[in-house]
N, C-alpha and C. Protein backbone atom coordinates (compact mmCIF):
# COMPACT_ATOMS: atom_id res chain seq x y z
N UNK A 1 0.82 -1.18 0.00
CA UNK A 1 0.00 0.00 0.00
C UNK A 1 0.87 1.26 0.00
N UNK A 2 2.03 1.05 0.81
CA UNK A 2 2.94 2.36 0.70
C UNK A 2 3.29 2.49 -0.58
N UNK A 3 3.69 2.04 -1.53
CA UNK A 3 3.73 1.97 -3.14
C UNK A 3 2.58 3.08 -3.79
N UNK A 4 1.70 2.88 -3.30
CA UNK A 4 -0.19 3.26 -3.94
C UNK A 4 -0.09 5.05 -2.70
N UNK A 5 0.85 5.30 -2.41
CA UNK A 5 0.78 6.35 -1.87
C UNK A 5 0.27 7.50 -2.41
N UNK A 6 1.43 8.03 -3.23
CA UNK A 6 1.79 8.98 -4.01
C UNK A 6 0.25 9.43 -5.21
N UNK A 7 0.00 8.31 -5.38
CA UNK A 7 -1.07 8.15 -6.23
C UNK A 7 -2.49 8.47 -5.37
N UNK A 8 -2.75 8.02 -4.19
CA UNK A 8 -3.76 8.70 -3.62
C UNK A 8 -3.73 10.11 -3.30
N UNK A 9 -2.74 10.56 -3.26
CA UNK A 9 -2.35 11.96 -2.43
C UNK A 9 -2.95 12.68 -3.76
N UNK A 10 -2.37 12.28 -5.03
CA UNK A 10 -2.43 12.99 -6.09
C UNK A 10 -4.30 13.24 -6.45
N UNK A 11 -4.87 11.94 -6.30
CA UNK A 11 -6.32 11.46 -6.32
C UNK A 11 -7.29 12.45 -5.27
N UNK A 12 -6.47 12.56 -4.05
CA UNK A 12 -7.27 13.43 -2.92
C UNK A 12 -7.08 14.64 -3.32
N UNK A 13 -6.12 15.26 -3.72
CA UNK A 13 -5.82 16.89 -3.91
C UNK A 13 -6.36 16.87 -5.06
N UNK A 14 -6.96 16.43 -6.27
CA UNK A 14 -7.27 16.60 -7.28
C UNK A 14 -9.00 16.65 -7.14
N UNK A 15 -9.60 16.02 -6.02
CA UNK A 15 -10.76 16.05 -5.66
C UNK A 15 -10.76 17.40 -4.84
N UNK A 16 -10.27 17.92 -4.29
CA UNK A 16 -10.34 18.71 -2.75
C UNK A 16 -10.14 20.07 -4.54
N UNK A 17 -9.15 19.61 -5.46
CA UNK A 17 -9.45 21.31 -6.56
C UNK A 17 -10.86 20.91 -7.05
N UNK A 18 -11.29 19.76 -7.32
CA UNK A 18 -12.65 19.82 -7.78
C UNK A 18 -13.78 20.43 -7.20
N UNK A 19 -13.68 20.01 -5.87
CA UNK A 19 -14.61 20.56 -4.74
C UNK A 19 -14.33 21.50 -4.57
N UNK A 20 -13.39 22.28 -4.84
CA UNK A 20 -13.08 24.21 -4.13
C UNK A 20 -13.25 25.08 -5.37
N UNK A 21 -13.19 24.45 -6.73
CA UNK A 21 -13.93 25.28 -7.58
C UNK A 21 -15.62 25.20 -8.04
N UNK A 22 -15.55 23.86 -7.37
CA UNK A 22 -17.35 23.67 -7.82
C UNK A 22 -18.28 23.95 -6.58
N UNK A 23 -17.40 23.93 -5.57
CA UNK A 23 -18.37 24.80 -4.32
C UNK A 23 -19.47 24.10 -3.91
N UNK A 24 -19.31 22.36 -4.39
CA UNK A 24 -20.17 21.58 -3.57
C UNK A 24 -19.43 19.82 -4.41
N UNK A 25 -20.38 19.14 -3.63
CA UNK A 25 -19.62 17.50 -4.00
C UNK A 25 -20.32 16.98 -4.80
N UNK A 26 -19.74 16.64 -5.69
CA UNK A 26 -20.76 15.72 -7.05
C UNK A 26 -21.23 14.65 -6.54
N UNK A 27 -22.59 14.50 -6.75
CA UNK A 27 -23.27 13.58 -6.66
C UNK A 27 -24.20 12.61 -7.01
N UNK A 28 -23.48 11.36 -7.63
CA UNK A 28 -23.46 10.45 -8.75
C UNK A 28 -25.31 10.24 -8.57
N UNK A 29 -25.66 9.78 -10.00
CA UNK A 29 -27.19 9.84 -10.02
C UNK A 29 -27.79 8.35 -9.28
N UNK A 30 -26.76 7.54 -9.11
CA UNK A 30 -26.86 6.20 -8.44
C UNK A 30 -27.42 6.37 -6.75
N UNK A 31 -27.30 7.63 -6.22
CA UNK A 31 -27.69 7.56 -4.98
C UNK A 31 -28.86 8.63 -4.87
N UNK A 32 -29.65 9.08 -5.68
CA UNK A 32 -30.87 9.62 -6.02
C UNK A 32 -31.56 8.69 -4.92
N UNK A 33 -31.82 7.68 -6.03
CA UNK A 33 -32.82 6.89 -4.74
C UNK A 33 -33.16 6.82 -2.82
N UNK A 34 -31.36 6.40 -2.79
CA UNK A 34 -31.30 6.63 -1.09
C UNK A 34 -31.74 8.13 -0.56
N UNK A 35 -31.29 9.08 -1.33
CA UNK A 35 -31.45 10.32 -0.96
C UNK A 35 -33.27 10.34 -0.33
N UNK A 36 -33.66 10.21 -1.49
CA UNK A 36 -35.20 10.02 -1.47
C UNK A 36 -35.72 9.40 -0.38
N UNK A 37 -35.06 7.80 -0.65
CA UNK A 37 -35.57 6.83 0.88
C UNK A 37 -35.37 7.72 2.13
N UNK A 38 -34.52 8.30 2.33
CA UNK A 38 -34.22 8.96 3.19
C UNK A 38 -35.12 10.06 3.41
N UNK A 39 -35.26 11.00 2.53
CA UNK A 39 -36.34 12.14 3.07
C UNK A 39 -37.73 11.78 3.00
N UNK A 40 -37.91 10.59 2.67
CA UNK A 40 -39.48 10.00 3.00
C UNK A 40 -39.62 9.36 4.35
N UNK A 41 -38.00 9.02 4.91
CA UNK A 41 -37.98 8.86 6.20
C UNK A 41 -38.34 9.69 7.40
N UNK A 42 -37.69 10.81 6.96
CA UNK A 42 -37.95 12.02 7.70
C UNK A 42 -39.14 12.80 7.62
N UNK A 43 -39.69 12.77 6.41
CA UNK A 43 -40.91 13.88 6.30
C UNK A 43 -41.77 12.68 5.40
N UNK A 44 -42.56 11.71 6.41
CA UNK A 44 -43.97 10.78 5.41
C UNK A 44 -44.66 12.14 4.84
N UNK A 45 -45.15 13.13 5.92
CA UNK A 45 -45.72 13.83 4.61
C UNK A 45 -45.51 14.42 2.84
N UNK A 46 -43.69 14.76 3.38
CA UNK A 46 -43.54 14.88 1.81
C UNK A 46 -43.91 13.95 1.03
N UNK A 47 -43.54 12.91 1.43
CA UNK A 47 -43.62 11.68 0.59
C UNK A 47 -44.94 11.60 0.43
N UNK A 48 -45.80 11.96 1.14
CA UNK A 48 -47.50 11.32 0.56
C UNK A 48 -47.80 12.54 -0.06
N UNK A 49 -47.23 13.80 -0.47
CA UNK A 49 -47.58 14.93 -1.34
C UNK A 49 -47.10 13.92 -2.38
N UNK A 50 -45.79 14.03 -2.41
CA UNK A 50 -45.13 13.69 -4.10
C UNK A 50 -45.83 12.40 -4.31
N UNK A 51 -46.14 11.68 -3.55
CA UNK A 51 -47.03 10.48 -4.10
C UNK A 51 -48.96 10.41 -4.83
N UNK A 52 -48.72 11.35 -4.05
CA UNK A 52 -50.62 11.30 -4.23
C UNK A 52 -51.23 12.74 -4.40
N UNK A 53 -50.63 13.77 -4.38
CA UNK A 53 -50.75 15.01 -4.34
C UNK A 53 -50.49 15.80 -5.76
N UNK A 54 -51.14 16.36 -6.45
CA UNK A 54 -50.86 17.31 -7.67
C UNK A 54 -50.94 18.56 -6.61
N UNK A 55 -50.13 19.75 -7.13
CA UNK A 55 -50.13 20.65 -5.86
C UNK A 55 -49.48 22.34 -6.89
N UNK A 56 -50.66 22.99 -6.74
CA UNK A 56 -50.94 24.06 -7.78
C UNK A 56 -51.68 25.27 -7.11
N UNK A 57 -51.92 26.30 -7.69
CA UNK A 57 -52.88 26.59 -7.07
C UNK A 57 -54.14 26.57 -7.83
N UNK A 58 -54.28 26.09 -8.85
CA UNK A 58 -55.31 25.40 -9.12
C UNK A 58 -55.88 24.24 -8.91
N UNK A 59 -55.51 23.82 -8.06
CA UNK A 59 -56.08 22.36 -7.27
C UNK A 59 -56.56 23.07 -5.78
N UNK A 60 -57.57 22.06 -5.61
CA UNK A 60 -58.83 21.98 -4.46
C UNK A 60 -58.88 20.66 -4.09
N UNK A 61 -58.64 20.56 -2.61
CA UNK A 61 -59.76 19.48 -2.21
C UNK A 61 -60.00 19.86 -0.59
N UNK A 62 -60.98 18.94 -0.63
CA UNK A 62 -61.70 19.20 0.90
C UNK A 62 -60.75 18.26 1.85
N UNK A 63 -60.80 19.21 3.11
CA UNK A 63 -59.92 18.80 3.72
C UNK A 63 -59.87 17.76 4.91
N UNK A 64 -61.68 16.82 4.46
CA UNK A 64 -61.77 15.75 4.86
C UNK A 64 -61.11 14.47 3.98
N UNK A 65 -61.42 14.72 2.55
CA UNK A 65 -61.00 13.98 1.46
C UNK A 65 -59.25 13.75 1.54
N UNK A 66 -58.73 15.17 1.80
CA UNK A 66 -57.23 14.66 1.86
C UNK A 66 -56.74 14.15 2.92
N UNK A 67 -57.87 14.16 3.78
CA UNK A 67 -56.96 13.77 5.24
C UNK A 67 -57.12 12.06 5.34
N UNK A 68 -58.40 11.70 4.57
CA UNK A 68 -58.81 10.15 4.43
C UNK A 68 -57.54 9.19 3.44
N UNK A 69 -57.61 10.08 2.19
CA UNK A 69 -56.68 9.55 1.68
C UNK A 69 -55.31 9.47 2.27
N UNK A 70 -54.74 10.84 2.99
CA UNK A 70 -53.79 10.40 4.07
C UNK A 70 -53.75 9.28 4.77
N UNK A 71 -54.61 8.79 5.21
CA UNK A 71 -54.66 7.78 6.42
C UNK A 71 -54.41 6.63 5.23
N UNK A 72 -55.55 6.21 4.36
CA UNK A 72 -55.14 5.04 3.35
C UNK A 72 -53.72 5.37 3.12
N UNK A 73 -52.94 6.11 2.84
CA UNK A 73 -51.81 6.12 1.86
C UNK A 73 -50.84 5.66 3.03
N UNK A 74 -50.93 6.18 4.64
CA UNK A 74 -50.20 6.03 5.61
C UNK A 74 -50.22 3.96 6.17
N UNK A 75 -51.60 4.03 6.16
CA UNK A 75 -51.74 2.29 6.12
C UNK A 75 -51.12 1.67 4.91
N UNK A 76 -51.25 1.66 3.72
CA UNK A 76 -50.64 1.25 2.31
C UNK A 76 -49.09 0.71 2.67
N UNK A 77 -48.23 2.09 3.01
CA UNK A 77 -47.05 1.88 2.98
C UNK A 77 -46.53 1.64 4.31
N UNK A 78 -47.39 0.88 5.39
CA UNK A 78 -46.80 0.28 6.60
C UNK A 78 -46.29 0.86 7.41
N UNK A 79 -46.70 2.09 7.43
CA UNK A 79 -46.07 3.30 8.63
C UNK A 79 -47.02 3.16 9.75
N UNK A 80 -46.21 2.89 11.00
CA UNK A 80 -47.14 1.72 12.44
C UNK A 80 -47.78 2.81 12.76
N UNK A 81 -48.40 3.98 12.72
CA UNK A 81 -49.62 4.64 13.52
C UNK A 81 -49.69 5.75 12.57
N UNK A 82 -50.83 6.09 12.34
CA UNK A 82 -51.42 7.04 11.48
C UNK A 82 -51.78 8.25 12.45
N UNK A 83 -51.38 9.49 12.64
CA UNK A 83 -51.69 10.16 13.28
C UNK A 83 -53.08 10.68 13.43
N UNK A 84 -53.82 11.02 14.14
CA UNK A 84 -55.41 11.42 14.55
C UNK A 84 -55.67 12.73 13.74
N UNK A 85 -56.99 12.56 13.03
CA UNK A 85 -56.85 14.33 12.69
C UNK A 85 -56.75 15.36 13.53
N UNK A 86 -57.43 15.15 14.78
CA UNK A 86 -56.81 16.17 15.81
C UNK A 86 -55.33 16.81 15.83
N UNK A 87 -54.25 15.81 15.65
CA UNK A 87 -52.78 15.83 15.63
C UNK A 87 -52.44 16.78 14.40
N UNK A 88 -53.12 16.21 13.37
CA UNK A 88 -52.98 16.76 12.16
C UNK A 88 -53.31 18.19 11.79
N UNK A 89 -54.20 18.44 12.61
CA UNK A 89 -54.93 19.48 12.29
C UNK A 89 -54.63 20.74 13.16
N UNK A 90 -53.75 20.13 13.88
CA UNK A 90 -53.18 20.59 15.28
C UNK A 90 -51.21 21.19 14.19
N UNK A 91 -51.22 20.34 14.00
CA UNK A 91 -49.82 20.56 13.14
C UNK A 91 -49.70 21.71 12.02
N UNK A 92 -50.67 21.84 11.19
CA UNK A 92 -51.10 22.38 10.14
C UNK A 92 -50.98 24.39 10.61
N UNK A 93 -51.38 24.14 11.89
CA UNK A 93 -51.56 25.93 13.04
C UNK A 93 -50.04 26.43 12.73
């Protein structure tokens, strides 16, 4: 590995000019997905907008209708407790 030195050093400083002129880290389209898994982790609601939601301001719905389909979409994808509309509606303030 001491051989393979010289060659990483060259590999790291050549990344560290990539990153200091591009002012952020490239990020290959292969980890799109996790990214995603991930912020559907954190925010189910985003995830049940981008899933089930067209979102304009020309769209309407009643805000019994979206809250039902909430709950189906929250049972669907196996998330262990569906919050109460009270909670919900409580969140929304």
């Amino acid at each position: 590995m001491l051989a393979e030195l010289p060659g990483i050093l060259i590999w790291a400083l050549s990344g560290l000019d990539r990153l200091s002129t591009g002012d952020m880290f490239t990020q290959p389209a292969a980890s799109a997905d996790a990214i995603l898994a991930l912020q559907d982790l954190v925010s189910p609601v985003a995830a049940f907008v981008r899933d089930r939601c067209q979102v304009g301001a020309a769209y309407e719905i009643k805000i019994a209708d979206l809250f039902a389909d909430w709950r189906l979409w929250w049972e669907d994808n196996g998330i262990s407790r569906a919050p109460s509309r009270r909670s919900a509606v409580t969140c929304e303030r």
